[in-house]
C-alpha atoms as a PDB file:
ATOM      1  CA  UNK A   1      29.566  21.199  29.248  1.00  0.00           C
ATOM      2  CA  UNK A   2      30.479  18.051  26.837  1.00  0.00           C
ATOM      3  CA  UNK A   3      29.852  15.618  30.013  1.00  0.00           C
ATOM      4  CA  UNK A   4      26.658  16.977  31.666  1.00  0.00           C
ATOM      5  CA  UNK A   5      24.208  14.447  31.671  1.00  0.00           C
ATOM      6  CA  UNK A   6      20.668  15.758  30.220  1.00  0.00           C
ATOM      7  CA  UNK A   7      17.353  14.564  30.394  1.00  0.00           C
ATOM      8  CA  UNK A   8      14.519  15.436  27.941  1.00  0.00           C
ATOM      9  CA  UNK A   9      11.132  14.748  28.568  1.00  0.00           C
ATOM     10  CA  UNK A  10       8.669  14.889  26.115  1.00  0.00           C
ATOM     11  CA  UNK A  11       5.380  12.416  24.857  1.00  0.00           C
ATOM     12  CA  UNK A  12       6.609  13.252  21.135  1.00  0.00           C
ATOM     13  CA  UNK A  13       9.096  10.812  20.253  1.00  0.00           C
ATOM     14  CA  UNK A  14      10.651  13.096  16.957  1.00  0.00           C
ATOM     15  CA  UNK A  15      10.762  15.857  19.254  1.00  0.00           C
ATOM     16  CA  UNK A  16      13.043  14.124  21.670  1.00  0.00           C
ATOM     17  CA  UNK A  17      14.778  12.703  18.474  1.00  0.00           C
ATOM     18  CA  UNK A  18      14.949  16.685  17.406  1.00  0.00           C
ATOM     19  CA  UNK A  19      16.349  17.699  20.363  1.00  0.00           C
ATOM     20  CA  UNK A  20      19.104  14.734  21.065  1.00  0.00           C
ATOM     21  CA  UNK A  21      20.342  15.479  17.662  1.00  0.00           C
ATOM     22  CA  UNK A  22      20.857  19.109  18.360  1.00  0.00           C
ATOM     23  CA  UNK A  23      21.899  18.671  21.519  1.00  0.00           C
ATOM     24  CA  UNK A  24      24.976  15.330  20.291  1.00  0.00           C
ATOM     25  CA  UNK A  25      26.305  18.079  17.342  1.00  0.00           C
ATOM     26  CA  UNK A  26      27.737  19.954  20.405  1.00  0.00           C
ATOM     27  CA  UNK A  27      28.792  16.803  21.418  1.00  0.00           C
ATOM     28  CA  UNK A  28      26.446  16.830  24.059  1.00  0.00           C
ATOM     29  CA  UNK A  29      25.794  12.583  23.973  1.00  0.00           C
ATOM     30  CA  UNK A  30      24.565  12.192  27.605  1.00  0.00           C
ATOM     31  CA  UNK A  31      20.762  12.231  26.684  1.00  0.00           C
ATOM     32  CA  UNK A  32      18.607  10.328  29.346  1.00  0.00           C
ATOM     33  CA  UNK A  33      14.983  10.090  27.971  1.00  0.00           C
ATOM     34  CA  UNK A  34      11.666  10.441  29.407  1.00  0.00           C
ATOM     35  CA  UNK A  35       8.294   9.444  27.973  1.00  0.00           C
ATOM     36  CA  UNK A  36       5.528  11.360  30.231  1.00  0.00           C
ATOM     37  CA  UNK A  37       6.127  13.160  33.824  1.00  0.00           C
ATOM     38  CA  UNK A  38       6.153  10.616  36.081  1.00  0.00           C
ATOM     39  CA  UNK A  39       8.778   8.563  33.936  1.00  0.00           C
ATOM     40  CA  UNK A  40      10.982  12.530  34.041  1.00  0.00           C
ATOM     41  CA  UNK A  41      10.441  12.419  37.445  1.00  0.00           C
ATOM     42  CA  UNK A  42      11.926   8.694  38.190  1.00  0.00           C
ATOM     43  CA  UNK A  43      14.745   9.386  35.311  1.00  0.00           C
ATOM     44  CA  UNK A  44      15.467  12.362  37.403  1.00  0.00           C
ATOM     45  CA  UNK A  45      15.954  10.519  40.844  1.00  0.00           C
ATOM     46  CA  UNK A  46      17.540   7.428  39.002  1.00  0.00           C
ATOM     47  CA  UNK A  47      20.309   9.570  36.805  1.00  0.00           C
ATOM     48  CA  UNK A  48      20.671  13.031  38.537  1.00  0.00           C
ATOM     49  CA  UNK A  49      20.805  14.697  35.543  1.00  0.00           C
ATOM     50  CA  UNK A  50      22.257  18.278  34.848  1.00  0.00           C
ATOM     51  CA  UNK A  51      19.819  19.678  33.173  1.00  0.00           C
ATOM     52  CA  UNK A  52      16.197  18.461  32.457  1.00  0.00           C
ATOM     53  CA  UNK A  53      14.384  20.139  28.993  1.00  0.00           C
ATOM     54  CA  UNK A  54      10.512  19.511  29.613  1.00  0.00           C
ATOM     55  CA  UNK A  55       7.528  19.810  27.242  1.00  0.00           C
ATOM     56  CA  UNK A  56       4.227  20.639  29.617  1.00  0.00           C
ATOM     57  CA  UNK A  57       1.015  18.937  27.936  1.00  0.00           C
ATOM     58  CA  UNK A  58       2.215  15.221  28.411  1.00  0.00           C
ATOM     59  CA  UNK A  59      -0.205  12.443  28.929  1.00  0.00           C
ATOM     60  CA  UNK A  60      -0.360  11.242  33.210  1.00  0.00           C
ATOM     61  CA  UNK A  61       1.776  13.786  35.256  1.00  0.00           C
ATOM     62  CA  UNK A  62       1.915  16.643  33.088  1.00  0.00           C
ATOM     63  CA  UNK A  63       5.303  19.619  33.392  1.00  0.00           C
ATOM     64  CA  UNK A  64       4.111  21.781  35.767  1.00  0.00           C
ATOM     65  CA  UNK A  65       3.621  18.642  38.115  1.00  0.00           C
ATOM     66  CA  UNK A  66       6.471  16.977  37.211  1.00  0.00           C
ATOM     67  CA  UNK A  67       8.754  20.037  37.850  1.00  0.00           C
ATOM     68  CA  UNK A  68       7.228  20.070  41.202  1.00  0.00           C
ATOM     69  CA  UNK A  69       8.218  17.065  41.981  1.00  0.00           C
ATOM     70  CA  UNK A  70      11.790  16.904  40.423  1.00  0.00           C
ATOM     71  CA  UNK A  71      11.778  20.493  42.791  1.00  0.00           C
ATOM     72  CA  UNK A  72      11.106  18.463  46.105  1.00  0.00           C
ATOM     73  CA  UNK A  73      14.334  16.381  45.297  1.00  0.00           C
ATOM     74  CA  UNK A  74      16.549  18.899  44.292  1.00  0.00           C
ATOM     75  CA  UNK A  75      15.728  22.323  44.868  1.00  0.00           C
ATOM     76  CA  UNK A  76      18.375  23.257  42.921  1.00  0.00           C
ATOM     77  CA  UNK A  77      17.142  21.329  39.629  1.00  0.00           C
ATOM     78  CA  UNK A  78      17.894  23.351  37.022  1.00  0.00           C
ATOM     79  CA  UNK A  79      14.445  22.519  34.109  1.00  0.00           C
ATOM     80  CA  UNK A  80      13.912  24.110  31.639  1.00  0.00           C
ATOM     81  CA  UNK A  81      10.469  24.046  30.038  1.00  0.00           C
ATOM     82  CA  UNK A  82       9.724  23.802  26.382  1.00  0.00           C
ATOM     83  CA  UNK A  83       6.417  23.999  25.200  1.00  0.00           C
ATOM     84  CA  UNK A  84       4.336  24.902  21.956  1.00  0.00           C
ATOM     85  CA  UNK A  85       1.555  26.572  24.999  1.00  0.00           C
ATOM     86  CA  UNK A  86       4.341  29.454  25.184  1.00  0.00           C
ATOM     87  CA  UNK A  87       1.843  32.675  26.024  1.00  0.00           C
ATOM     88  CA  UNK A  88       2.518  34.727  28.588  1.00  0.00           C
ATOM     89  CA  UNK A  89       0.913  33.507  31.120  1.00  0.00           C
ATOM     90  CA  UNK A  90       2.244  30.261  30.914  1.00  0.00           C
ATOM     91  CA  UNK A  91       6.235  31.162  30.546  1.00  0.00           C
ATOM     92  CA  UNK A  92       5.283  33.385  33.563  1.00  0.00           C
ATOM     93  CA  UNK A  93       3.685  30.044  35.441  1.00  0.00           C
ATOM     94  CA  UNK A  94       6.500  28.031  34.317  1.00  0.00           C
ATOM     95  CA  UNK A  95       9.360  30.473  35.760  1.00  0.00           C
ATOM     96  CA  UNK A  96       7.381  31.296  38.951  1.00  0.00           C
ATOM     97  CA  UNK A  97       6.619  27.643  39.983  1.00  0.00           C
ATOM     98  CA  UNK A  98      10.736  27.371  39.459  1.00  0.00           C
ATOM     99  CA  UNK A  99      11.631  26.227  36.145  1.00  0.00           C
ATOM    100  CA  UNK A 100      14.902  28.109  35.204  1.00  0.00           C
ATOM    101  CA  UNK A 101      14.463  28.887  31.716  1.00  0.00           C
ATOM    102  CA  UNK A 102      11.299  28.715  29.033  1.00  0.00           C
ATOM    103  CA  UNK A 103      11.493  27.391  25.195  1.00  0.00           C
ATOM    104  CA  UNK A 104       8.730  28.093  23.064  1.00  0.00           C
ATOM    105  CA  UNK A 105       8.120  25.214  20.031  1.00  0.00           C
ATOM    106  CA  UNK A 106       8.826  25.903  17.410  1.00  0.00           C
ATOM    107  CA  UNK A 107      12.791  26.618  18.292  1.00  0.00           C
ATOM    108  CA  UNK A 108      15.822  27.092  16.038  1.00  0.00           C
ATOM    109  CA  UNK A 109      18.597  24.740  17.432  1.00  0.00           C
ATOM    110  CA  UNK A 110      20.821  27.875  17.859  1.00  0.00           C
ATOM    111  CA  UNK A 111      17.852  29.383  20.258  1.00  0.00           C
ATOM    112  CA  UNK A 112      17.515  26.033  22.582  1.00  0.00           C
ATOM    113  CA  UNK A 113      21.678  25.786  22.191  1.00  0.00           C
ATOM    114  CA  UNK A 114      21.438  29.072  23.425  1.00  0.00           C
ATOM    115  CA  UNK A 115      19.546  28.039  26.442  1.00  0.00           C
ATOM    116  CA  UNK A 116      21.335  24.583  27.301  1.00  0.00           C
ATOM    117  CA  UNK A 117      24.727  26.914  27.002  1.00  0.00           C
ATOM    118  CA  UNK A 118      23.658  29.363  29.818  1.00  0.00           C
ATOM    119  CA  UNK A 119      21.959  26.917  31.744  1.00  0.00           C
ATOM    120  CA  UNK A 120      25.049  24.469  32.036  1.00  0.00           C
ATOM    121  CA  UNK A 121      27.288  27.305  32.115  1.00  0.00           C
END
């Protein structure tokens, strides 16, 4: 798990600071960053990452879309969406359209931990 390469892709700068500092005391340093959707989307094809954490309101190419299109490059992408829009509906949306795993904001680092663990696992 200490080597897999993730990418996080939010528009809120001290959330992706939050989450790479979670994320590096598991010493998990391999942190590729992404701005909006269509920047996840390049980082994606550009770094191959193992895991992608995505926010869905970004400015441009929002989550939903930019799942879709890391999906039609690797089918297999495992992205996991984290969002503070975390009704029903939408973690329902989010898992149907093929993300592999929902965060609602605001998490605990133990809860996304939790996540990143079974999702590199």
């Amino acid at each position: 798990m200490k080597k897999s390469k993730i990418l996080i892709a939010d528009d809120a700068s001290f959330m992706r600071l939050m989450i790479s500092q979670i994320l590096a005391r598991q010493g998990l340093t391999n942190i590729i960053e992404a701005e909006d959707g269509r920047q996840a989307v390049e980082k994606f094809k550009s770094h191959k990452p193992d895991l992608t954490l995505m926010d869905i309101t970004m400015p441009g190419l929002d989550g939903f879309a930019a799942l879709a299109e890391i999906l039609k490059i690797n089918p297999l992408a495992k992205v996991v969406m984290c969002s503070a829009v975390a009704n029903e509906n939408i973690v329902k949306t989010a898992l149907q359209a093929g993300a592999s795993g929902f965060v609602a904001k605001p998490f605990r680092p133990d809860e996304l931990l939790g996540v990143v663990s079974k999702q590199l696992s």
